[in-house]
Each structure stands twice: as C-alpha cells, then as structure tokens.
C-alpha atoms as a PDB file:
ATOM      1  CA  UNK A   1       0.000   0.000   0.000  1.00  0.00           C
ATOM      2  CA  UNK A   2       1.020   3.425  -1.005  1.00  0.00           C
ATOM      3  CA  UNK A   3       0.549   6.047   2.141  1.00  0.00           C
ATOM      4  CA  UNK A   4      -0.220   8.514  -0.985  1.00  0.00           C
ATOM      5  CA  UNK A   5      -3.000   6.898  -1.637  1.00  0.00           C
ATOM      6  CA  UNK A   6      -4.264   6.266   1.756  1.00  0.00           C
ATOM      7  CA  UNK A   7      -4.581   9.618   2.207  1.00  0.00           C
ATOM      8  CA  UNK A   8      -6.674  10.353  -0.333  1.00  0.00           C
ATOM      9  CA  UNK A   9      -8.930   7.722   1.287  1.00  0.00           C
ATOM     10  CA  UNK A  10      -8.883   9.830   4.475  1.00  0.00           C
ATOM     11  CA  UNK A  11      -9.423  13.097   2.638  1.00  0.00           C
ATOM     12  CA  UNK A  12     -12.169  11.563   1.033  1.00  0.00           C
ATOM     13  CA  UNK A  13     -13.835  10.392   3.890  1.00  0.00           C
ATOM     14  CA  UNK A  14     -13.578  13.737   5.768  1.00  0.00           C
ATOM     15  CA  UNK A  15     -14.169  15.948   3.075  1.00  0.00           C
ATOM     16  CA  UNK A  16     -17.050  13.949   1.287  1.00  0.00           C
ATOM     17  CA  UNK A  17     -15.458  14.026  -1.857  1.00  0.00           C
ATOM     18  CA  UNK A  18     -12.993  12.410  -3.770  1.00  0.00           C
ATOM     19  CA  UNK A  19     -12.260  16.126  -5.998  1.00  0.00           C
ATOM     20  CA  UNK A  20     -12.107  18.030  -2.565  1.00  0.00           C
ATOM     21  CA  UNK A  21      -9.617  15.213  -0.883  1.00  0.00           C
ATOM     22  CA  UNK A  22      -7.767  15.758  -4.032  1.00  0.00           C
ATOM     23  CA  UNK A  23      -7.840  19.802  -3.867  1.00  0.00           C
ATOM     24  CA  UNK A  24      -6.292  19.772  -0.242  1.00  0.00           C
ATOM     25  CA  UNK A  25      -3.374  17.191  -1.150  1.00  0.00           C
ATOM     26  CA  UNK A  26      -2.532  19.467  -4.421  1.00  0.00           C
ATOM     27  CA  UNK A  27      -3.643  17.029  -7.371  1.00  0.00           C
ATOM     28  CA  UNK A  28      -6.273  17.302 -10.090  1.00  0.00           C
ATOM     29  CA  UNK A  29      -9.372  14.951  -9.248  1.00  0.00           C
ATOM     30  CA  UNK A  30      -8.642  12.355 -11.937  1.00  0.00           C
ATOM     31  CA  UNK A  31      -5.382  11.669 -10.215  1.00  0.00           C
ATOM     32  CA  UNK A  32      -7.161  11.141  -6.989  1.00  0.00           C
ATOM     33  CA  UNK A  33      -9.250   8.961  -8.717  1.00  0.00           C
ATOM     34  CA  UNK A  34      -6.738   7.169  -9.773  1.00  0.00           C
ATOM     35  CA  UNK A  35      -4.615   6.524  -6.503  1.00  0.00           C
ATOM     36  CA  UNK A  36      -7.969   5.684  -4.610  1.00  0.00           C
ATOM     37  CA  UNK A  37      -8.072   3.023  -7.346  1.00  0.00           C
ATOM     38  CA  UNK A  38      -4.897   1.854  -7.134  1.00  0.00           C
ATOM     39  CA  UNK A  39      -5.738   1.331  -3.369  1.00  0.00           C
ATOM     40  CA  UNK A  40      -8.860  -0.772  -3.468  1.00  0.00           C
ATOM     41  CA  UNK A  41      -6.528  -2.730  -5.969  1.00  0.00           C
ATOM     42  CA  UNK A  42      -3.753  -3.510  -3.937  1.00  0.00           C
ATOM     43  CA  UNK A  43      -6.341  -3.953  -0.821  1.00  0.00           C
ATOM     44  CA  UNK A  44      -8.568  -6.379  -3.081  1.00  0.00           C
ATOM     45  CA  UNK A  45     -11.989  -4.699  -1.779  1.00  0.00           C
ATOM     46  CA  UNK A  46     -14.165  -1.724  -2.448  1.00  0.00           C
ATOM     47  CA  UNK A  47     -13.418   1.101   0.206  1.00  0.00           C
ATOM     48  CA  UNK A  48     -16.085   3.801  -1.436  1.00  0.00           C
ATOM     49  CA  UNK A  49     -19.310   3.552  -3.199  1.00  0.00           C
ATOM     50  CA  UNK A  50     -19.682   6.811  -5.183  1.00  0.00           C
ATOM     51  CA  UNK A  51     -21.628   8.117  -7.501  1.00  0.00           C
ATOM     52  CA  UNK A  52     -22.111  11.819  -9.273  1.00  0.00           C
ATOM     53  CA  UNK A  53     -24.019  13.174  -5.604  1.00  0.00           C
ATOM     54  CA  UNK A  54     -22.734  10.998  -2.960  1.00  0.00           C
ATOM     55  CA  UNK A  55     -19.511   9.300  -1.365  1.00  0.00           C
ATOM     56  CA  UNK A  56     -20.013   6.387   1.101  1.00  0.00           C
ATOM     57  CA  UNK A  57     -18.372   3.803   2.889  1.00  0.00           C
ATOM     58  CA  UNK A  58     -18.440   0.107   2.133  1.00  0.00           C
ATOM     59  CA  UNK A  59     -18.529  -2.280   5.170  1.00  0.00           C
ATOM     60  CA  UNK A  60     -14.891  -2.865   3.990  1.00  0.00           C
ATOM     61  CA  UNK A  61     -14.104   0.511   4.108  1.00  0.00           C
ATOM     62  CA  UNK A  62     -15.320   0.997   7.259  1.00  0.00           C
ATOM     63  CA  UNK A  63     -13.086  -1.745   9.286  1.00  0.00           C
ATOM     64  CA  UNK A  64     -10.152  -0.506   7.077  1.00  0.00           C
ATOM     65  CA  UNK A  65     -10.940   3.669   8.287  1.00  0.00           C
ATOM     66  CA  UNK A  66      -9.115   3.344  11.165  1.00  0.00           C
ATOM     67  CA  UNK A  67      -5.990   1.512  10.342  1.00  0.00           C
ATOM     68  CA  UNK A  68      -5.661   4.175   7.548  1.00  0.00           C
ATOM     69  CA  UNK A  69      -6.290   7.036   9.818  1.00  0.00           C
ATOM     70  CA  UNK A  70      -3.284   5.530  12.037  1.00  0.00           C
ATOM     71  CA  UNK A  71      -1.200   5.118   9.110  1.00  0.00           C
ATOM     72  CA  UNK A  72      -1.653   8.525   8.039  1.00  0.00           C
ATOM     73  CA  UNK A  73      -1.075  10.082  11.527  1.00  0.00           C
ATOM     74  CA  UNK A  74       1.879   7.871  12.231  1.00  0.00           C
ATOM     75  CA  UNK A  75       3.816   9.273   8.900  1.00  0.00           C
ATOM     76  CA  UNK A  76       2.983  12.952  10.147  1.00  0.00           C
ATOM     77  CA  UNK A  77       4.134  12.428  13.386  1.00  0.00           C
ATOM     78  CA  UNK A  78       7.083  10.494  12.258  1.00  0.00           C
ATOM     79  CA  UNK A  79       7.814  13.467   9.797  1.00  0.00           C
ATOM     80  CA  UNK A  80       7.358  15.895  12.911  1.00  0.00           C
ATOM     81  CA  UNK A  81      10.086  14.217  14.744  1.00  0.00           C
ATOM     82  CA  UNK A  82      12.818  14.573  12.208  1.00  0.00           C
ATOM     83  CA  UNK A  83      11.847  17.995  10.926  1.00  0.00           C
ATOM     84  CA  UNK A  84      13.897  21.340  11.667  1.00  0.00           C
ATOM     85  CA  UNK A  85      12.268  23.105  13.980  1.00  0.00           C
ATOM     86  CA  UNK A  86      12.536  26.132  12.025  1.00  0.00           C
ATOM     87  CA  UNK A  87      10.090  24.802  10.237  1.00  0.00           C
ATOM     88  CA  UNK A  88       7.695  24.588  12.164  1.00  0.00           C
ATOM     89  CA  UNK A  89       5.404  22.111  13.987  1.00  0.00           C
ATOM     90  CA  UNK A  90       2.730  20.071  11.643  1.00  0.00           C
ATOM     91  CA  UNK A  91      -0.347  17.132  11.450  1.00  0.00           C
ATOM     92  CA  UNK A  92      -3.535  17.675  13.139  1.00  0.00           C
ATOM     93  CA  UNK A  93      -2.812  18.614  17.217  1.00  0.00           C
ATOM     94  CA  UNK A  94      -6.243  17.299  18.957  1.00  0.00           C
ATOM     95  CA  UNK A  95      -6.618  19.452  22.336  1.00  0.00           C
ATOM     96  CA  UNK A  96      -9.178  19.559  24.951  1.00  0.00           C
ATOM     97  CA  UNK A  97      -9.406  22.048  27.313  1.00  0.00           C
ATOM     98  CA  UNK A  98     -12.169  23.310  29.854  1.00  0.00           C
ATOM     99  CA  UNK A  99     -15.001  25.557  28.064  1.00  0.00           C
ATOM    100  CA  UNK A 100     -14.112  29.066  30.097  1.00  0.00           C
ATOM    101  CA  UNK A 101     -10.783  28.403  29.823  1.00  0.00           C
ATOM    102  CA  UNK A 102     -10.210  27.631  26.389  1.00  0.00           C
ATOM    103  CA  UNK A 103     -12.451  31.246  25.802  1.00  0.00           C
ATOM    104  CA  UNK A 104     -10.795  33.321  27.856  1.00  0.00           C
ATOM    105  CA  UNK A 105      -7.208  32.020  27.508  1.00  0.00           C
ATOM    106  CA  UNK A 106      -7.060  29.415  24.761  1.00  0.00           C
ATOM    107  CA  UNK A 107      -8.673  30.645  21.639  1.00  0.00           C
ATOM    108  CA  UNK A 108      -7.357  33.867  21.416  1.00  0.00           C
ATOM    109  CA  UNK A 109      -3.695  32.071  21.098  1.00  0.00           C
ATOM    110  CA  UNK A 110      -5.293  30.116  17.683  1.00  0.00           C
ATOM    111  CA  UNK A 111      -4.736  32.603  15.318  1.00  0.00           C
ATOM    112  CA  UNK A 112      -0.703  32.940  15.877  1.00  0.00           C
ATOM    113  CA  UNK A 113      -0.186  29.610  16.435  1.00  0.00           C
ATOM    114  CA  UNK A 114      -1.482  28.601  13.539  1.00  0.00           C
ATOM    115  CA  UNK A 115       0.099  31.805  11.293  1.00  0.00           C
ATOM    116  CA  UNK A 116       3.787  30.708  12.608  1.00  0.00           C
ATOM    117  CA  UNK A 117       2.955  26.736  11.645  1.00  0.00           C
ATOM    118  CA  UNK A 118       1.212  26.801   8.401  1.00  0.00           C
ATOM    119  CA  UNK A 119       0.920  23.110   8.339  1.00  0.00           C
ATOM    120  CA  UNK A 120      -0.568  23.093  11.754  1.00  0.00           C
ATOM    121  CA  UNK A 121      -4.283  21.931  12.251  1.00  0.00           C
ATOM    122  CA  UNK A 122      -5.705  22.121  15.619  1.00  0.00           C
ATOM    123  CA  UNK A 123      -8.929  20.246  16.668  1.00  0.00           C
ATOM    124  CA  UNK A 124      -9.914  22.290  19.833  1.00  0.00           C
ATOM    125  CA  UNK A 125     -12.398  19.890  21.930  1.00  0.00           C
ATOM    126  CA  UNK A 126     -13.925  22.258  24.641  1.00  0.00           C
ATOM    127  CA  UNK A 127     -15.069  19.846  27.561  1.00  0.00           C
ATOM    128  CA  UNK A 128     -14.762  20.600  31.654  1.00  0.00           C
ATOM    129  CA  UNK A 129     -14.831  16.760  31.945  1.00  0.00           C
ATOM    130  CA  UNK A 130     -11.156  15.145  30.865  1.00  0.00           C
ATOM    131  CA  UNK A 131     -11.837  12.579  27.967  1.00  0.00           C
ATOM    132  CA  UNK A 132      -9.706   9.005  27.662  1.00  0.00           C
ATOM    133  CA  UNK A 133      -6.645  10.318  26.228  1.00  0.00           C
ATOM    134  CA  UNK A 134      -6.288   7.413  23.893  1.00  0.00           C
ATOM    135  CA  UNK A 135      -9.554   6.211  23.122  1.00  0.00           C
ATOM    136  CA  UNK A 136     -10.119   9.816  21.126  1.00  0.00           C
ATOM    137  CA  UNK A 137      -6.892   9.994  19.988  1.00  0.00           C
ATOM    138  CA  UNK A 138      -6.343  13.308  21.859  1.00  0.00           C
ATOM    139  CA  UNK A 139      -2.862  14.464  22.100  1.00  0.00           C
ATOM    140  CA  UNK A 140      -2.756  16.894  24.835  1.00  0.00           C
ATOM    141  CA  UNK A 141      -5.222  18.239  27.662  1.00  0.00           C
ATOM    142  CA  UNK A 142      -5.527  21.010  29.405  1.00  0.00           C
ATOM    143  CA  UNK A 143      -6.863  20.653  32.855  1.00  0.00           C
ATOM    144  CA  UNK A 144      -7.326  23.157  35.771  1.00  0.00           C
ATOM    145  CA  UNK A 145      -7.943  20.761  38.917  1.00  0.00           C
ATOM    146  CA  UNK A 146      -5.733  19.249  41.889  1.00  0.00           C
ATOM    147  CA  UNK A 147      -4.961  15.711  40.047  1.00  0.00           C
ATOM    148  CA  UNK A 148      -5.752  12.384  41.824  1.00  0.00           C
ATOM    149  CA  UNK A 149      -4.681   9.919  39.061  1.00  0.00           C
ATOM    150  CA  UNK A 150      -1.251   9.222  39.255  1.00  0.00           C
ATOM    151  CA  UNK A 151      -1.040   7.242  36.271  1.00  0.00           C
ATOM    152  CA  UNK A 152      -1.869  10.604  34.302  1.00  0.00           C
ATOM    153  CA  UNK A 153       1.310  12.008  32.829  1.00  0.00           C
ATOM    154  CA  UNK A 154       0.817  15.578  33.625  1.00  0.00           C
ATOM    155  CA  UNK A 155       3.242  18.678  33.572  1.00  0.00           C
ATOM    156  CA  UNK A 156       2.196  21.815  35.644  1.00  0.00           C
ATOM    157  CA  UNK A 157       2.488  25.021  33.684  1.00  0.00           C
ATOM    158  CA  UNK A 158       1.117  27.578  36.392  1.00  0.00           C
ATOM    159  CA  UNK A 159      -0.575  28.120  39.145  1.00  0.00           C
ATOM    160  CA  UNK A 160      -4.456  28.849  39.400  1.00  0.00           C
ATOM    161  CA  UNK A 161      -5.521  31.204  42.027  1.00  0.00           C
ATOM    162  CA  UNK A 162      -9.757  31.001  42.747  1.00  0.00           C
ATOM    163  CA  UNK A 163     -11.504  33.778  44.720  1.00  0.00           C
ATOM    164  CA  UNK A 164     -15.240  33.434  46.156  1.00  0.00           C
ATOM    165  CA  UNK A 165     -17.157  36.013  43.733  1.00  0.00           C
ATOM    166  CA  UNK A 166     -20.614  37.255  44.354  1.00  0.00           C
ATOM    167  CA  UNK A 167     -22.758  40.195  42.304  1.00  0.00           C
ATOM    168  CA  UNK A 168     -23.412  43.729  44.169  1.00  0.00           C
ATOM    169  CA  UNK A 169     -27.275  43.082  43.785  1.00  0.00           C
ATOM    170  CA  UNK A 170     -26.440  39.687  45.594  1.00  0.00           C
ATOM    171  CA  UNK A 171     -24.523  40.970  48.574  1.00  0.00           C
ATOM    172  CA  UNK A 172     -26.889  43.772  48.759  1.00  0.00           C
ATOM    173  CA  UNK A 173     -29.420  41.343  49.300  1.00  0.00           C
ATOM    174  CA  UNK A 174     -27.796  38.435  51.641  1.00  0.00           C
ATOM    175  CA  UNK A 175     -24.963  40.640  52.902  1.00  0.00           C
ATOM    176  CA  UNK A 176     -21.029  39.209  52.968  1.00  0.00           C
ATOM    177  CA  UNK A 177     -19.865  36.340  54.283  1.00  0.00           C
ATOM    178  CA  UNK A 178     -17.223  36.860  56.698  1.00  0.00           C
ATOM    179  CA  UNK A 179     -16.089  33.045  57.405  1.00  0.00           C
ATOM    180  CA  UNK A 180     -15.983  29.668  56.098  1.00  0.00           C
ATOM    181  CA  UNK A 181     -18.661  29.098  58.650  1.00  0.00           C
ATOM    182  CA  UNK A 182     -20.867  31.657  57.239  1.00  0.00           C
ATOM    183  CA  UNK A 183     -20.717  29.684  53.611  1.00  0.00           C
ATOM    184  CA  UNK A 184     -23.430  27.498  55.289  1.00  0.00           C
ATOM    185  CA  UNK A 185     -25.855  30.271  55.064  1.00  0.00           C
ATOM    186  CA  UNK A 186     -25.495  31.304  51.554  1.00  0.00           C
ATOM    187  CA  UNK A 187     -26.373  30.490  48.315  1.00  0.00           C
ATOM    188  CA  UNK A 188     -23.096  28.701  46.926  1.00  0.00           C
ATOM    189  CA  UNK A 189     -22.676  27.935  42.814  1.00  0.00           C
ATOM    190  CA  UNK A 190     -20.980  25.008  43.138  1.00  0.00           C
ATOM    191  CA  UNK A 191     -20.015  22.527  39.756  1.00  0.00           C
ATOM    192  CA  UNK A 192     -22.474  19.380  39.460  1.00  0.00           C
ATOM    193  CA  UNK A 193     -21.279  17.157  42.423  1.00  0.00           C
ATOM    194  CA  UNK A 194     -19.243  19.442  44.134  1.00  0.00           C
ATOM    195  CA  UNK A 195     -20.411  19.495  48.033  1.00  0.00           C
ATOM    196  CA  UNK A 196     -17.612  20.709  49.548  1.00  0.00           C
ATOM    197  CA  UNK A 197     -15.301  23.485  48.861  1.00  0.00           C
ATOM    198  CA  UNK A 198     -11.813  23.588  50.351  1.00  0.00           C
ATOM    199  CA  UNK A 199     -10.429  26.806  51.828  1.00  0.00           C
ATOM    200  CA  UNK A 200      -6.550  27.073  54.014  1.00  0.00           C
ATOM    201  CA  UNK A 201      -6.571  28.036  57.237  1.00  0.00           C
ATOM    202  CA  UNK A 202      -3.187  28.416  59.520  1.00  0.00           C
ATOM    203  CA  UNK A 203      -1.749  25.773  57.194  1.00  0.00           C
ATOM    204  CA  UNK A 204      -4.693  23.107  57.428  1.00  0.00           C
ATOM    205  CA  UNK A 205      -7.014  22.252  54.679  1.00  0.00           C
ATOM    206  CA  UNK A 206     -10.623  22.626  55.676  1.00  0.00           C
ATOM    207  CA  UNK A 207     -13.344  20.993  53.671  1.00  0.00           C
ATOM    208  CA  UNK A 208     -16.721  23.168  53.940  1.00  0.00           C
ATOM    209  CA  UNK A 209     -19.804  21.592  53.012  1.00  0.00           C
ATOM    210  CA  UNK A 210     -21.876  24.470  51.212  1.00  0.00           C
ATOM    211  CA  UNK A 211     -25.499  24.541  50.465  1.00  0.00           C
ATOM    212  CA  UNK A 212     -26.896  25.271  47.083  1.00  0.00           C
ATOM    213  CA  UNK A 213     -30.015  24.749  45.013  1.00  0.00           C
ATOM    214  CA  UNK A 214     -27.903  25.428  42.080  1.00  0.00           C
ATOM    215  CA  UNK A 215     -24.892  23.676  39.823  1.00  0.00           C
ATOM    216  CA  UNK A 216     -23.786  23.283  36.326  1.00  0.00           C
ATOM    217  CA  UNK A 217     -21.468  21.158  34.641  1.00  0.00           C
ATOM    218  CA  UNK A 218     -19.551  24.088  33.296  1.00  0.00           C
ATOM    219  CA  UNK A 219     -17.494  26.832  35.771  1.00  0.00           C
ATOM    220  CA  UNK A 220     -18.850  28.952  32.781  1.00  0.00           C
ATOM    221  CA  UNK A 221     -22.401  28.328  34.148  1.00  0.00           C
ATOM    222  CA  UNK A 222     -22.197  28.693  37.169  1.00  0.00           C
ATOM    223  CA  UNK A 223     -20.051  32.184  36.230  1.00  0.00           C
ATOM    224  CA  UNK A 224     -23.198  33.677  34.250  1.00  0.00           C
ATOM    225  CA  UNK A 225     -25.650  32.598  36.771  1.00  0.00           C
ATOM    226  CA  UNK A 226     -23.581  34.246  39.904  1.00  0.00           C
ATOM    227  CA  UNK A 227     -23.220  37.329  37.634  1.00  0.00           C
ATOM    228  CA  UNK A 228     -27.077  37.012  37.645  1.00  0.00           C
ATOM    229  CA  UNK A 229     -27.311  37.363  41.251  1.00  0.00           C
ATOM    230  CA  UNK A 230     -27.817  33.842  41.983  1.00  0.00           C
ATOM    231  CA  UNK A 231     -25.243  33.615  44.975  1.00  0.00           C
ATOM    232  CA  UNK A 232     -21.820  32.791  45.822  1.00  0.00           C
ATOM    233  CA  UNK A 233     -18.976  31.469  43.259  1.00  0.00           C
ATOM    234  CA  UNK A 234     -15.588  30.080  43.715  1.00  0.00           C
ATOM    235  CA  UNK A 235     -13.571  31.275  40.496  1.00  0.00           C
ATOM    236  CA  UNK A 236     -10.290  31.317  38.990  1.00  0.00           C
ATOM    237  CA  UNK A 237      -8.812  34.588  38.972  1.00  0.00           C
ATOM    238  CA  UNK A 238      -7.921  34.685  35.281  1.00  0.00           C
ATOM    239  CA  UNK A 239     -12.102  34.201  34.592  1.00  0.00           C
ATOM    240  CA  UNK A 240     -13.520  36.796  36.877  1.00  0.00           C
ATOM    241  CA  UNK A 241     -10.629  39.565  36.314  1.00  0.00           C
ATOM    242  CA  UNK A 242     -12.530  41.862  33.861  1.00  0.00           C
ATOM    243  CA  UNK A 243     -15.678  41.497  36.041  1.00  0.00           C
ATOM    244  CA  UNK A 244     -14.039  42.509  39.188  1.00  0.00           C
ATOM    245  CA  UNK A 245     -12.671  45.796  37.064  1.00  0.00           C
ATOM    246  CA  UNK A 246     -15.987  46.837  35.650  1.00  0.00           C
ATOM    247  CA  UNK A 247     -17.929  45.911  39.095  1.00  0.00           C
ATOM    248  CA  UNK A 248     -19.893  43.308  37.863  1.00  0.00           C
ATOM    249  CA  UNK A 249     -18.470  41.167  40.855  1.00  0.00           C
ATOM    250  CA  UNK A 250     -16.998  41.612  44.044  1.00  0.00           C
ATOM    251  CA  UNK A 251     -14.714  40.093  45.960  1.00  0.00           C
ATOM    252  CA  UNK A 252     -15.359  38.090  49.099  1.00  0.00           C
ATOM    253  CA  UNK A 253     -12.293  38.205  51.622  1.00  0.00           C
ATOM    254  CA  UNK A 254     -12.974  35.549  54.923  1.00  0.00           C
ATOM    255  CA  UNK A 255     -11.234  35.569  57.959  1.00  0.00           C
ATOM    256  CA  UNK A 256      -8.281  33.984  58.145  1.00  0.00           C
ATOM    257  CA  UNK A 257      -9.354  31.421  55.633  1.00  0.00           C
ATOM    258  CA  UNK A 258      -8.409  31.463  51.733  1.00  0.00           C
ATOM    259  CA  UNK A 259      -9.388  29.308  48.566  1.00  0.00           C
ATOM    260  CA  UNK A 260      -6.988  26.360  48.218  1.00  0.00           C
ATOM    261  CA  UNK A 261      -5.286  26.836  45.451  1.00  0.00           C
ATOM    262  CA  UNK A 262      -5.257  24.263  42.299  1.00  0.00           C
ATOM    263  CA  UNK A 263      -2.955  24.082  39.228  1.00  0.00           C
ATOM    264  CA  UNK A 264      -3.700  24.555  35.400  1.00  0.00           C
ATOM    265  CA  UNK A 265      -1.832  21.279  33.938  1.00  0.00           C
ATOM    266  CA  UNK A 266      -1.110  20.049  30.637  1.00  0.00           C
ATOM    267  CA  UNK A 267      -1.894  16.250  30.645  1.00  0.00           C
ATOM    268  CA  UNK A 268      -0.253  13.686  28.131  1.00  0.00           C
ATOM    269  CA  UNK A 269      -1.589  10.287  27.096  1.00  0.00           C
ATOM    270  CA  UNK A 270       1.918   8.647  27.202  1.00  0.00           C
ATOM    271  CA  UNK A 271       5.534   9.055  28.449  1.00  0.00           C
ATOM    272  CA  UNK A 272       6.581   8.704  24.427  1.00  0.00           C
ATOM    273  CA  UNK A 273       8.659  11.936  23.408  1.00  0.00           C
ATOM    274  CA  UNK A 274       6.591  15.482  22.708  1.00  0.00           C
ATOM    275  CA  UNK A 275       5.576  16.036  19.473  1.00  0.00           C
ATOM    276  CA  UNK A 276       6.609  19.016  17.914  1.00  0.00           C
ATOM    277  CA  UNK A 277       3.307  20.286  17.388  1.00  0.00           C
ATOM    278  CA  UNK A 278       2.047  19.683  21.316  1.00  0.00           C
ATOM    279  CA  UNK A 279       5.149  21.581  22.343  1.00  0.00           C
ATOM    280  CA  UNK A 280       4.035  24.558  20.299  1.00  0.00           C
ATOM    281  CA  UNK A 281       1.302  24.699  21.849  1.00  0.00           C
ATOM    282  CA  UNK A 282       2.096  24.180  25.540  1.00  0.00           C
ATOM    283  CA  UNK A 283       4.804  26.930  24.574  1.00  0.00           C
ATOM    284  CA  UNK A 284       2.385  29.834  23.318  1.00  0.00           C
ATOM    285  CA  UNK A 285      -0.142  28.819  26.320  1.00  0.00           C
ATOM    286  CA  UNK A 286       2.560  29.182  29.113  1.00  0.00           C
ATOM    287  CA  UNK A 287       3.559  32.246  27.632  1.00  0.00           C
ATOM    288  CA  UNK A 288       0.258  33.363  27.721  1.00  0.00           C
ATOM    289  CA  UNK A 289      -0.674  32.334  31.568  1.00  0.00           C
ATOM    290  CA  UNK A 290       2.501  33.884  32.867  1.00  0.00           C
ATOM    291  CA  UNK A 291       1.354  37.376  30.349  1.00  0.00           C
ATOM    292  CA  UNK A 292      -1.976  36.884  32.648  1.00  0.00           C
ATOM    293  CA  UNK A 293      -0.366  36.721  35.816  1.00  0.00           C
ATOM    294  CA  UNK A 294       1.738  39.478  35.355  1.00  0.00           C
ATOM    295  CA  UNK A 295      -1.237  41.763  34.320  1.00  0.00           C
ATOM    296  CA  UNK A 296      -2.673  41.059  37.352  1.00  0.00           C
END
C-alpha cells in the first residue's frame, strides 16, 4: 500500500469528496481517482461507493478507516520528529481544554499559532470533563484541577488562584460572608457534584460543606448565573478579572481562611517523546498564563 493513496482515502472520507480530498493534497481529481483506485486494488476490496451526488463507505471501508487514519497520523508524526524546527510544527494537534478556559485564555492564542505553523491543524475539543486520552486519539489536555490519578502524565504550567465572587445586587441582598462558617448560610454555585469546597486556614485544609439549590457542569455556568445574582462562586482569577474591574463582581475576603489553590496542567496520554506540534502549543499557552499573571 502506497501512504499517498491512503490519504486520499482519508481526505475523502472527511471531506465527502474524492475532488475536494484531491484539492487539499494538491492534485487534479482524476489523479485522486486514480490513486484511490490503485488502493482498493492492492487492498482487493471496495473502500467507497460513489456516484455523481454521494460518497459512502463500504462495510470494507469501514473496518479498514481506522488503520488508515493511524497510518496517516503515524507518517505525520514520524515526519514531525525529524523535521527542523525552524520549520515549524505540523499534522492535526487534537486538544481539549475546559469551556471558560479555552475562551478566555485558549482561543485567542489560535490565530498565531497557527500563522507561525502553516501546516498546523488544531482540533480544539472544549469539555470541563477530561476525555480518555487514547480512546479519542487526543494528544494533549488542558486541565485546571488538583490531580488524583497518578497514572496521568501531567506537567504543571502555572498556578491557578480562585476567589469566592458574588454580584453587588447579591450581597446587597444576603450581605457578605465573613467566614468559612458563614458559607453554610449562603447560596453557593458550586459545579455538578461538588459538596464541599476547600479553603486554608493556619496551614490546614478545611473541607466546607456548602449549600446550594444550584450547579452546572460548566465553571462557565455557574459564572453567568452568579453574575445574575444567583449567589456565591468560587472562580479562577484569570475568569472573573474583567468582572471585578468593571464591578460586575466583588470580591469576598474571609477571615483567616483562603481558597486552596489548584494548578492549570497540561496532561499527556503517554511518556513517548513530545511532538513538535504539542510543544508549540504548551509553549504559546505558558507564555500566555505567565502574560496573565503578570497583568494582574
């Protein structure tokens, strides 16, 4: 099998066209026609039924998907590894990083990245839940958490201060909390499951049940609703920042007792070397937390 041809099987597939697969891999569509040929030949099976309208897999072309999608990956990430780095990093990067974090922080890094490594492509998988690594082929995520599993390979790339948040028209209406113990008389915004927040105290962790009617499985949620008036928030200093500035939210200082603070960690899905094109990446977004921090 010829990878050339392979990868007009893949372009095919994701594109939905045989002309368009062609297009992206610079050849005319007859000679994409041709080496898709010349791969069901050497395979022995039909990969595509096509007609004028319509591209579609064959059973056979759907076991065979995969392997070719490997194939094709393996060669770009084998070319990555021998490349000069002046050239740049290349291949498809899949990331996944936490919805308010990849707004605020993440996406506004796409545009240079990508101008500085034209043959860059970056899948950008916005989840607050972290996926199986290998089962969706993600190379790198991007997690803001204090991580239990020690069979993650993770690399810390700054620290994540949180703050308790609430809106003026809130605290107008409930007053301030003044202590952990008060918590337990406010409306908290906590993330689905979360029923305990953990604040430092003379050196001890303390683990303070809160009560709330509310949750959401994004911070970003529960962010817009505590902006709404809703209650009490505990958020990273990066997210509430401009909302502190315009007044939108205050701060809420306790007594002697402060937000334990988490890390924002790049997590790998094996100890194999970094790819060129995950170490761009981690590169710009390091650069870009430690900008953040010294803003603040």
């Amino acid at each position: 099998m010829n990878t050339d041809d392979i990868e007009v099987f893949v372009g095919a597939v994701s594109s939905g066209s045989i002309s368009e697969a062609g297009r992206r891999l610079g050849l005319l569509p007859m000679a994409a026609t041709r080496r898709l040929a010349s791969l069901e030949e050497s395979l022995g099976v039909r990969l595509l039924h096509r007609t004028t309208r319509s591209l579609s897999l064959t059973p056979e072309g759907e076991a065979f998907l995969p392997f070719a999608e490997a194939i094709i990956e393996n060669e770009h990430q084998g070319r990555a590894q021998v490349r000069a780095d002046t050239l740049g990093a290349a291949g498809l990067l899949r990331v996944s990083v936490p919805i308010a974090f990849g707004l605020r922080i993440v996406t506004p890094l796409i545009p240079t990245i990508l101008a500085d490594n034209p043959e860059l492509q970056i899948a950008l998988d916005m989840n607050d839940r972290l996926p199986d690594l290998t089962a969706t082929g993600t190379d790198l995520a991007i997690r803001i958490a204090r991580l239990k599993d020690s069979s993650l390979i993770a690399q810390k790339l700054a620290d994540n201060t949180r703050t308790l948040v609430a809106s003026p028209r809130y605290l107008e209406r409930r007053g301030s909390p003044r202590s952990i113990e008060d918590l337990a008389h406010h409306d908290c915004l906590p993330m689905t499951g979360v029923t305990h927040w953990t604040f430092i105290s003379g050196g001890a962790d303390f683990h303070v049940r809160i009560s709330s009617r509310f949750s959401s499985s994004s911070i970003a949620g529960c962010q817009s609703v505590c902006l709404a008036g809703a209650g009490v928030a505990l958020l990273s200093e990066w997210a509430v920042a401009d909302d502190l500035q315009a007044g939108r939210l205050q701060r809420i200082v306790l007594e002697e007792a402060a937000p334990e603070e988490i890390g924002i960690w790049a997590v790998y899905p094996t100890t194999r070397n970094v790819l060129p094109k995950v170490r761009v990446f981690v590169s710009a977004l390091r650069a870009a937390l430690q900008a953040e921090t010294t803003i603040r």
